[in-house]
Structures are given as structure tokens and as C-alpha cells.
PDB file of N, CA and C in Angstrom:
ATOM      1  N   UNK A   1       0.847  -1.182   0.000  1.00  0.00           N
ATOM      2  CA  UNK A   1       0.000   0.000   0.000  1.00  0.00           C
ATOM      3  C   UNK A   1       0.887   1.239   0.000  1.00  0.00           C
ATOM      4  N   UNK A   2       0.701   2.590  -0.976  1.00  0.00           N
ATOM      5  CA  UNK A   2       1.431   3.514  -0.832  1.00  0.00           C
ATOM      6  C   UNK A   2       1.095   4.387   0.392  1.00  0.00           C
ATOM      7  N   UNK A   3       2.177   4.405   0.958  1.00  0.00           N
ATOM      8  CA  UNK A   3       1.879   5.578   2.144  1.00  0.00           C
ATOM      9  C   UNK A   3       2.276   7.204   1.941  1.00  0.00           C
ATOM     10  N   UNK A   4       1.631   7.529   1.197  1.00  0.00           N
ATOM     11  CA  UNK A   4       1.777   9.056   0.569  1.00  0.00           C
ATOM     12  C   UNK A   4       0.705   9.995   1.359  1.00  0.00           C
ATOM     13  N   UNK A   5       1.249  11.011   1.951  1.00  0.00           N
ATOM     14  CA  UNK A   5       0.568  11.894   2.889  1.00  0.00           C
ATOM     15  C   UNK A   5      -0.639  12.247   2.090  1.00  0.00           C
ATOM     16  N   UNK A   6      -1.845  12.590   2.129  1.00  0.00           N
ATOM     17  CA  UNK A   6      -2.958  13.304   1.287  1.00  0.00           C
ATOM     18  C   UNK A   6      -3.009  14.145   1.194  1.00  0.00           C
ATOM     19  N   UNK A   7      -2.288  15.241   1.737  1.00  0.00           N
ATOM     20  CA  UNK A   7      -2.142  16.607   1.554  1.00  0.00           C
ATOM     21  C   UNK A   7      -0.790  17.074   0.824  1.00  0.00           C
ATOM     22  N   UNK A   8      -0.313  16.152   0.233  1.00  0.00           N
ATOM     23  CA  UNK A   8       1.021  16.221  -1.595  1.00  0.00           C
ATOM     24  C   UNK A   8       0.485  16.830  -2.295  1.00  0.00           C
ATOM     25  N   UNK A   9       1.019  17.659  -2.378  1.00  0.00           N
ATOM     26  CA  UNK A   9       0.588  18.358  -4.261  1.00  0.00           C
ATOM     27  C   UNK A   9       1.026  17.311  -5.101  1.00  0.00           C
ATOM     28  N   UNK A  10       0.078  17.394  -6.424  1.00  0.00           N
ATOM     29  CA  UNK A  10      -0.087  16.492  -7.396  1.00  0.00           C
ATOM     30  C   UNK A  10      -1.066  16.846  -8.798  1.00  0.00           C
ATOM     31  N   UNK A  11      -0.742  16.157  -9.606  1.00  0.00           N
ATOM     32  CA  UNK A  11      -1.325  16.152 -10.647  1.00  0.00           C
ATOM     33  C   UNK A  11      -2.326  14.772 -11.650  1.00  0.00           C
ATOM     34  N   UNK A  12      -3.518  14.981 -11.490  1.00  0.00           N
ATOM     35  CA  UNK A  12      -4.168  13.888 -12.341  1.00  0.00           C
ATOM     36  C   UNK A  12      -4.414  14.452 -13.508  1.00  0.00           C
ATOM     37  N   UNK A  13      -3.246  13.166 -14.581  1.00  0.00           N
ATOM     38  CA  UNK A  13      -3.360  13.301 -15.938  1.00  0.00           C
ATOM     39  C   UNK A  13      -4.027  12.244 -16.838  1.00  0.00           C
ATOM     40  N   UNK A  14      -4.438  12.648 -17.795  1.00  0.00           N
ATOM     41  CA  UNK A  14      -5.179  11.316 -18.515  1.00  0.00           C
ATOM     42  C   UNK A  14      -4.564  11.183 -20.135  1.00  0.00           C
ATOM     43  N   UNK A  15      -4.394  10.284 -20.800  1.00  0.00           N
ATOM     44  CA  UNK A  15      -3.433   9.992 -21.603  1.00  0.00           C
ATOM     45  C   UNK A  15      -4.058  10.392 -22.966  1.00  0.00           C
ATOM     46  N   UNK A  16      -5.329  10.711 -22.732  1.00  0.00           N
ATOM     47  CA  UNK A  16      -6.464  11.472 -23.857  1.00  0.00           C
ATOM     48  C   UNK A  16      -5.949  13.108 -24.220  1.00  0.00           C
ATOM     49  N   UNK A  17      -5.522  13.597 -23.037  1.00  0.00           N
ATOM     50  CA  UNK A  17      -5.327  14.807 -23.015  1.00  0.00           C
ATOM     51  C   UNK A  17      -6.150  16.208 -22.596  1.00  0.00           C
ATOM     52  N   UNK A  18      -7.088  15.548 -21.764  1.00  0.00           N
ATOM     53  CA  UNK A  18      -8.668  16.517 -21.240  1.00  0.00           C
ATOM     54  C   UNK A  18      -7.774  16.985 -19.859  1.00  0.00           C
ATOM     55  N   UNK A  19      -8.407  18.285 -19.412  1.00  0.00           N
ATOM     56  CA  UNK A  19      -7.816  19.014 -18.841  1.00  0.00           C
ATOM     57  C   UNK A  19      -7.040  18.155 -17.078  1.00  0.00           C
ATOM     58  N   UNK A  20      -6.078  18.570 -16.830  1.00  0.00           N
ATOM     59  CA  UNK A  20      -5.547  18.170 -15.753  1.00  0.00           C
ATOM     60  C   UNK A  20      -5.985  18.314 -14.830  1.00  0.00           C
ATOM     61  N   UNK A  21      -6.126  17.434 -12.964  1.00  0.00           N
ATOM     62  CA  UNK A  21      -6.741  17.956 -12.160  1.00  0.00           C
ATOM     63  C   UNK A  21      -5.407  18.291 -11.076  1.00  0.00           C
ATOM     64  N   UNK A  22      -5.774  19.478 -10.751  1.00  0.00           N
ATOM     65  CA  UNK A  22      -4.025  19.904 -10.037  1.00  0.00           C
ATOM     66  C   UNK A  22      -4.718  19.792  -8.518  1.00  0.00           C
ATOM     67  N   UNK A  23      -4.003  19.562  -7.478  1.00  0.00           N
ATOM     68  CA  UNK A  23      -4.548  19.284  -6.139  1.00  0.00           C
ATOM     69  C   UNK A  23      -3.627  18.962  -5.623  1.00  0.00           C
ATOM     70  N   UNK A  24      -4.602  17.783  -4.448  1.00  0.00           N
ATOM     71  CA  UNK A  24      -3.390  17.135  -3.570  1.00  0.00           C
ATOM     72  C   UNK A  24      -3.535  15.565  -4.047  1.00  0.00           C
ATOM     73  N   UNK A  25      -3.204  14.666  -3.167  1.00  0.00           N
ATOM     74  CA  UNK A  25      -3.261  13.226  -3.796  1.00  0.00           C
ATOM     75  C   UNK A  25      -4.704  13.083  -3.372  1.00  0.00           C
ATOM     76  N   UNK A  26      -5.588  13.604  -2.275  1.00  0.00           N
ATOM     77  CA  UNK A  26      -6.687  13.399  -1.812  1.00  0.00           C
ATOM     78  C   UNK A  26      -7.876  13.720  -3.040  1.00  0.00           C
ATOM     79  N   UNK A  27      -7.599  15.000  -3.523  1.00  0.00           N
ATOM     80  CA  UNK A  27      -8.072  15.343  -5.061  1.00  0.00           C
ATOM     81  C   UNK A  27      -8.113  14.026  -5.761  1.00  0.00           C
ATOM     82  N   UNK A  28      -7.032  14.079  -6.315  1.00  0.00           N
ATOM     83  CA  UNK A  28      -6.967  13.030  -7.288  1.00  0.00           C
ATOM     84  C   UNK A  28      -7.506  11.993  -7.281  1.00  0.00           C
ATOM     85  N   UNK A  29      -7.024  11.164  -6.037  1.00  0.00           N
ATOM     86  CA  UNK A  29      -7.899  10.373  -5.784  1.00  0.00           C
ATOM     87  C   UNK A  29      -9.129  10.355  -5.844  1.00  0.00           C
ATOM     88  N   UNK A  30     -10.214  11.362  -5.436  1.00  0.00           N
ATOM     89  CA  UNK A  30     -10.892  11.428  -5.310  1.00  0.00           C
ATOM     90  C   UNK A  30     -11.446  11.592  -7.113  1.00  0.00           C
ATOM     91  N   UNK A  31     -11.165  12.699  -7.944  1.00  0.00           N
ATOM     92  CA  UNK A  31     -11.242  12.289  -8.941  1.00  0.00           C
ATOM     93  C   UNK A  31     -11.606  11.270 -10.008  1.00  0.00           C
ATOM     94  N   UNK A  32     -10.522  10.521  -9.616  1.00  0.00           N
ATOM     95  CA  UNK A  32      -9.750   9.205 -10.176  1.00  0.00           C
ATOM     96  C   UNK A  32     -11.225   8.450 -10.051  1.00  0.00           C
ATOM     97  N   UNK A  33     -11.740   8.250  -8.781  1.00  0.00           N
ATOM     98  CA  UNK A  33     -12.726   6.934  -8.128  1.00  0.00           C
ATOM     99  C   UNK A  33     -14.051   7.379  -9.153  1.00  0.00           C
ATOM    100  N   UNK A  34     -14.387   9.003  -9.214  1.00  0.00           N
ATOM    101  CA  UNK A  34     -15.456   9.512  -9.813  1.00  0.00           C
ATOM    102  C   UNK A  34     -15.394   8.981 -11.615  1.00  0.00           C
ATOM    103  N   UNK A  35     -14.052   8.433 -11.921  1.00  0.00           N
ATOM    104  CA  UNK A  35     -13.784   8.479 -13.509  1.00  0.00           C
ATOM    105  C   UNK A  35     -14.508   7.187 -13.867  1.00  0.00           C
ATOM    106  N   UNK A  36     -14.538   7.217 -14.980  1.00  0.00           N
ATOM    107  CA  UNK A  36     -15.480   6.096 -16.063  1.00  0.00           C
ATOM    108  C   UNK A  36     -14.374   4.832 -16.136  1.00  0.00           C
ATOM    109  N   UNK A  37     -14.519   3.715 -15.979  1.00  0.00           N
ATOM    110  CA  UNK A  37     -13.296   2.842 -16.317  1.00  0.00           C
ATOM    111  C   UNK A  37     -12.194   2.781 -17.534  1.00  0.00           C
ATOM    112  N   UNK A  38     -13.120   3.215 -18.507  1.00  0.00           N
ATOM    113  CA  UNK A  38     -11.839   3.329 -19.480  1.00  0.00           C
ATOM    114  C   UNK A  38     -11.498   5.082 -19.004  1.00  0.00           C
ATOM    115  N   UNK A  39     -11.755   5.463 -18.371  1.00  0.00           N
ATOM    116  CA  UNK A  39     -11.124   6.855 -18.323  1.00  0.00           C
ATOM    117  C   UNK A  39      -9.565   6.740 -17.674  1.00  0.00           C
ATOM    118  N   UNK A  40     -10.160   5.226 -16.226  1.00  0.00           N
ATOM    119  CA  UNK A  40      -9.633   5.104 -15.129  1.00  0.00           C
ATOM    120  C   UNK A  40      -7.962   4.925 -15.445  1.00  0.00           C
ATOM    121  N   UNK A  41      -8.160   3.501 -16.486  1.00  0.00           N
ATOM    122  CA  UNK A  41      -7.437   3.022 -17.539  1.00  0.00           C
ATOM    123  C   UNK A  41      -5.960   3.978 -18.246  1.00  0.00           C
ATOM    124  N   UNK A  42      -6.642   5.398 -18.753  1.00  0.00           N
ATOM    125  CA  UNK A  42      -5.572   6.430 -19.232  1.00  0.00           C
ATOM    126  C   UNK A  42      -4.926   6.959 -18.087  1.00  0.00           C
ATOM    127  N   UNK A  43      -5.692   7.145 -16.845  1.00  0.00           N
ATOM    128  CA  UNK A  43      -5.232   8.240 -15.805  1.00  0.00           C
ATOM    129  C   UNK A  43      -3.793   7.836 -15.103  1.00  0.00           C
ATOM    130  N   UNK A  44      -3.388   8.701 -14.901  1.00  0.00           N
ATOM    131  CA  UNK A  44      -2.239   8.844 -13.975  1.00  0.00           C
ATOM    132  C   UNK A  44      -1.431   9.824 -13.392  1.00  0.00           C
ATOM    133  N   UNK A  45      -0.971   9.478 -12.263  1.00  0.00           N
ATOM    134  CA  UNK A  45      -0.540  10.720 -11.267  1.00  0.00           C
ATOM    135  C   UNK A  45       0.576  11.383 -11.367  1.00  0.00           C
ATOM    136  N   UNK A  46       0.454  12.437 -11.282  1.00  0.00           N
ATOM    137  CA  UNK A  46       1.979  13.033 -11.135  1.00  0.00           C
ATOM    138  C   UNK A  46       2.753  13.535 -10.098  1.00  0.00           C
ATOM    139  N   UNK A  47       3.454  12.784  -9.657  1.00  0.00           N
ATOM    140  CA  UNK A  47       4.123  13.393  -7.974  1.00  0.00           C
ATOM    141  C   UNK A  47       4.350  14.551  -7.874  1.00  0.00           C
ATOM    142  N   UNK A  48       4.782  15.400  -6.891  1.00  0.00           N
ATOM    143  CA  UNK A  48       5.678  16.423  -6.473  1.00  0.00           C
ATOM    144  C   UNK A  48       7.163  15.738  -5.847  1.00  0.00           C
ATOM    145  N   UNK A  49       6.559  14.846  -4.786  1.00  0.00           N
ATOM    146  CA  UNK A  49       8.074  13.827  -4.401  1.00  0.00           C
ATOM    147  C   UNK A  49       7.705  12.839  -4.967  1.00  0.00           C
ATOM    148  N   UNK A  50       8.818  11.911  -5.313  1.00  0.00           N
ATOM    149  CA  UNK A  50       9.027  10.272  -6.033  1.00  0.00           C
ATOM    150  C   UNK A  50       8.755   9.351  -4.670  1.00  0.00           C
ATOM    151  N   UNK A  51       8.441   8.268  -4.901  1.00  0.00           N
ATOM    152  CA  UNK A  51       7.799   7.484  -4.152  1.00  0.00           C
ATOM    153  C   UNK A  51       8.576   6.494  -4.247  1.00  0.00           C
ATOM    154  N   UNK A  52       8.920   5.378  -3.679  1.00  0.00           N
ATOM    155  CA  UNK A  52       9.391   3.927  -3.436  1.00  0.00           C
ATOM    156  C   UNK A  52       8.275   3.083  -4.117  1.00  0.00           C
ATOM    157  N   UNK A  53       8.308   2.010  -4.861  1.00  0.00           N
ATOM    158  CA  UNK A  53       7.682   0.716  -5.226  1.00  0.00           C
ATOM    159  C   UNK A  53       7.968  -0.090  -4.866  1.00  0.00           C
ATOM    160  N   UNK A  54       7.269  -1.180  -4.778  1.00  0.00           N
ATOM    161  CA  UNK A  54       7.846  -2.483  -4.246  1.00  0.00           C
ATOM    162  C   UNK A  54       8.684  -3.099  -5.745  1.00  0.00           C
ATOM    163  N   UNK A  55       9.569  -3.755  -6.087  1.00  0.00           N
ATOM    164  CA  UNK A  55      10.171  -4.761  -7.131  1.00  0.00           C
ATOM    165  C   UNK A  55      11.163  -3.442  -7.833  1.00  0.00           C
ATOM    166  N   UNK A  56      11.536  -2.293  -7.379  1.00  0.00           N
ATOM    167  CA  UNK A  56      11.814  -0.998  -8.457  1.00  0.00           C
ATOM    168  C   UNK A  56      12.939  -0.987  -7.613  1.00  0.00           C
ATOM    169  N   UNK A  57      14.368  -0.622  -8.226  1.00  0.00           N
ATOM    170  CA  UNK A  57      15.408   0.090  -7.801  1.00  0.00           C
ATOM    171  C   UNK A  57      15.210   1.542  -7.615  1.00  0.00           C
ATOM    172  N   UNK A  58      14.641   1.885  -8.058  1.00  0.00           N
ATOM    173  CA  UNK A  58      14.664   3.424  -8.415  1.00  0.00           C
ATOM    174  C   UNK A  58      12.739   4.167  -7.650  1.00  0.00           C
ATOM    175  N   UNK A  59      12.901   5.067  -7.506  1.00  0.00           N
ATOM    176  CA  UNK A  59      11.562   6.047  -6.715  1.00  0.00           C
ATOM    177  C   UNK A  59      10.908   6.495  -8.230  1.00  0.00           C
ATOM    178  N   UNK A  60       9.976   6.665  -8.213  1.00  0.00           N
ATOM    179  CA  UNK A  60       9.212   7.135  -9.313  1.00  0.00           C
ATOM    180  C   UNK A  60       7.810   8.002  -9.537  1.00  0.00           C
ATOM    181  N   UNK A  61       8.148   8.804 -10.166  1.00  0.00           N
ATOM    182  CA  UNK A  61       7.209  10.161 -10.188  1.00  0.00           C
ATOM    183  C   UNK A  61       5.610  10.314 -10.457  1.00  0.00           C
ATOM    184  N   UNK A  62       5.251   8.784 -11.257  1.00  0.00           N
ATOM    185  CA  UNK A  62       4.004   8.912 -11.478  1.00  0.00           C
ATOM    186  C   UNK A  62       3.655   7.690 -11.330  1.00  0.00           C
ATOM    187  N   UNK A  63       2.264   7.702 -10.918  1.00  0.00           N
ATOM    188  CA  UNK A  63       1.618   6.443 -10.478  1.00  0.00           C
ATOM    189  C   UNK A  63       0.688   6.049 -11.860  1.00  0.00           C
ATOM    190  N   UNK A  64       0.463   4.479 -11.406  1.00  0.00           N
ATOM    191  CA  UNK A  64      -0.330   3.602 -12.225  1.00  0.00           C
ATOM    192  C   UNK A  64      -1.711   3.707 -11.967  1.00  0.00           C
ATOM    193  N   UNK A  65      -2.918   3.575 -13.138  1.00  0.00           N
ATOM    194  CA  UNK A  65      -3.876   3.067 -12.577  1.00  0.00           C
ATOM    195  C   UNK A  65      -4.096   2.573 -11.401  1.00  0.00           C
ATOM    196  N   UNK A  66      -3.712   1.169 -11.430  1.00  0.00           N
ATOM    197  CA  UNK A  66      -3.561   0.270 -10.429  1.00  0.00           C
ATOM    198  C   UNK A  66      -2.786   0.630  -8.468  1.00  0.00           C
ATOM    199  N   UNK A  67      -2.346   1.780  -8.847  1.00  0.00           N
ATOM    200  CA  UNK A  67      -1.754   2.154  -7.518  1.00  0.00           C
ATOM    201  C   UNK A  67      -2.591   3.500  -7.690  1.00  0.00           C
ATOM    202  N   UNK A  68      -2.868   3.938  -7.955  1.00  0.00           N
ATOM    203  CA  UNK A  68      -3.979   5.036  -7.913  1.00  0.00           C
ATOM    204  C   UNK A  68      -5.375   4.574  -7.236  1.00  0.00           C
ATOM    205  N   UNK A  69      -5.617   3.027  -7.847  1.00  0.00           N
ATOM    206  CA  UNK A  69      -7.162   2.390  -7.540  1.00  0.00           C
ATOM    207  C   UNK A  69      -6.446   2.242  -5.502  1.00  0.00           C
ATOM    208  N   UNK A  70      -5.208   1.914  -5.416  1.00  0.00           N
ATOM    209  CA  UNK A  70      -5.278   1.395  -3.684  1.00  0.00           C
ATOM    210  C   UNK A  70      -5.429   2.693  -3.156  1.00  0.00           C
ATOM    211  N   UNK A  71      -4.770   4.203  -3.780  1.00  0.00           N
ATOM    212  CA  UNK A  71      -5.360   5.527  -3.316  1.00  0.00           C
ATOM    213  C   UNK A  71      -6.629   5.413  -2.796  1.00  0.00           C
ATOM    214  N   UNK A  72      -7.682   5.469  -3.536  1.00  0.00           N
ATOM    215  CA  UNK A  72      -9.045   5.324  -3.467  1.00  0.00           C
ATOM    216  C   UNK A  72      -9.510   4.545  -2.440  1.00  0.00           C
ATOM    217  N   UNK A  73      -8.876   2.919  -2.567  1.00  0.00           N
ATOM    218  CA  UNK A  73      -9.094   2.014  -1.618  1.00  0.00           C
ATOM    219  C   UNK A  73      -9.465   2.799  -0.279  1.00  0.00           C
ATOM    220  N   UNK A  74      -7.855   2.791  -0.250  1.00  0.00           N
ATOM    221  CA  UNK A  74      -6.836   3.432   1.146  1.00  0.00           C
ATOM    222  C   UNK A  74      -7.787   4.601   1.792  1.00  0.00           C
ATOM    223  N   UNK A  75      -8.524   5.852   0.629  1.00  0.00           N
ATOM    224  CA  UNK A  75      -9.451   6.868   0.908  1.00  0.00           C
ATOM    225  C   UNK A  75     -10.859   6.331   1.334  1.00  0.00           C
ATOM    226  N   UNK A  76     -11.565   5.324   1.009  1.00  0.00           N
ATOM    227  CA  UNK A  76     -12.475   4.751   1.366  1.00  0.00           C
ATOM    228  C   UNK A  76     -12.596   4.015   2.631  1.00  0.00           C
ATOM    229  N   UNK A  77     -11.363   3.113   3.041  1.00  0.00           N
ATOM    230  CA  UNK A  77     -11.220   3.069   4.628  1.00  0.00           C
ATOM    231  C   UNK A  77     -11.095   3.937   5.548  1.00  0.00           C
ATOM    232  N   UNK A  78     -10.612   4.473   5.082  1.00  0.00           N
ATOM    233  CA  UNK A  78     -10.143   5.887   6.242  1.00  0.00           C
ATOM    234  C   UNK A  78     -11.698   6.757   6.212  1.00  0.00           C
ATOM    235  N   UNK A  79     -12.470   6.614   5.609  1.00  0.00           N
ATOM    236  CA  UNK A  79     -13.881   7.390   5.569  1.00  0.00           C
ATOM    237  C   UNK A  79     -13.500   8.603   5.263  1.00  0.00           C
TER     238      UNK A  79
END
């Protein structure tokens, strides 16, 4: 699970090219959960700090779908 504070500045981009959502990761997330599945599919995040992955040598600036969807998760437990 990424442990990224919710109050990061950030950027949700979509690979279509429709306007960006600039925020925090809590935004985005939040965003992200509201998007259509194939929307979900293009989207992705853009850090301010690089993050650790699990299997990665290296920290990396933008997130996946798929680690975007445990955002959401992660936002939905926490209420």
C-alpha cells in the first residue's frame, strides 16, 4: 500500500489529453474513483516527491492506474 501523505501536491493526468486535475493526492484520488473505467485506464498521477515501489530500484514520479485504484481504496477506509 502507498503511504503518501494526502495533503502532496499532485497532478491527475489522462493519456487522452482533457484538462488536468491539479490538487493534492486526496483530489486526485478522489477524482480518479469519480472516472469512467476506461477513463480510469488512461489516468495517472503526477508526484511532487518520487515514491518507493515495491520490485523498483529506483523512486518514481508517477503512479499507475492500479496504484492510484489502492489511493481510493486506502481513501475509502479511512472514511
Amino acid at each position: 500500500m502507498l503511504s503518501i501523505p494526502w495533503d502532496q501536491p499532485a497532478t491527475l493526468i489522462d493519456l487522452d489529453g482533457t484538462t488536468p486535475v491539479i490538487g493534492t493526492i486526496r483530489d486526485c484520488a478522489q477524482h480518479f474513483a469519480a472516472f469512467k473505467p476506461f477513463a480510469q485506464a488512461e489516468a495517472r498521477i503526477l508526484l511532487t516527491q518520487p515514491v518507493r515501489r515495491e520490485g523498483r530500484k529506483t523512486r518514481t514520479w508517477i503512479l499507475e492506474p492500479a496504484e492510484i485504484q489502492q489511493l481510493v481504496d486506502r481513501l475509502n477506509s479511512e472514511g
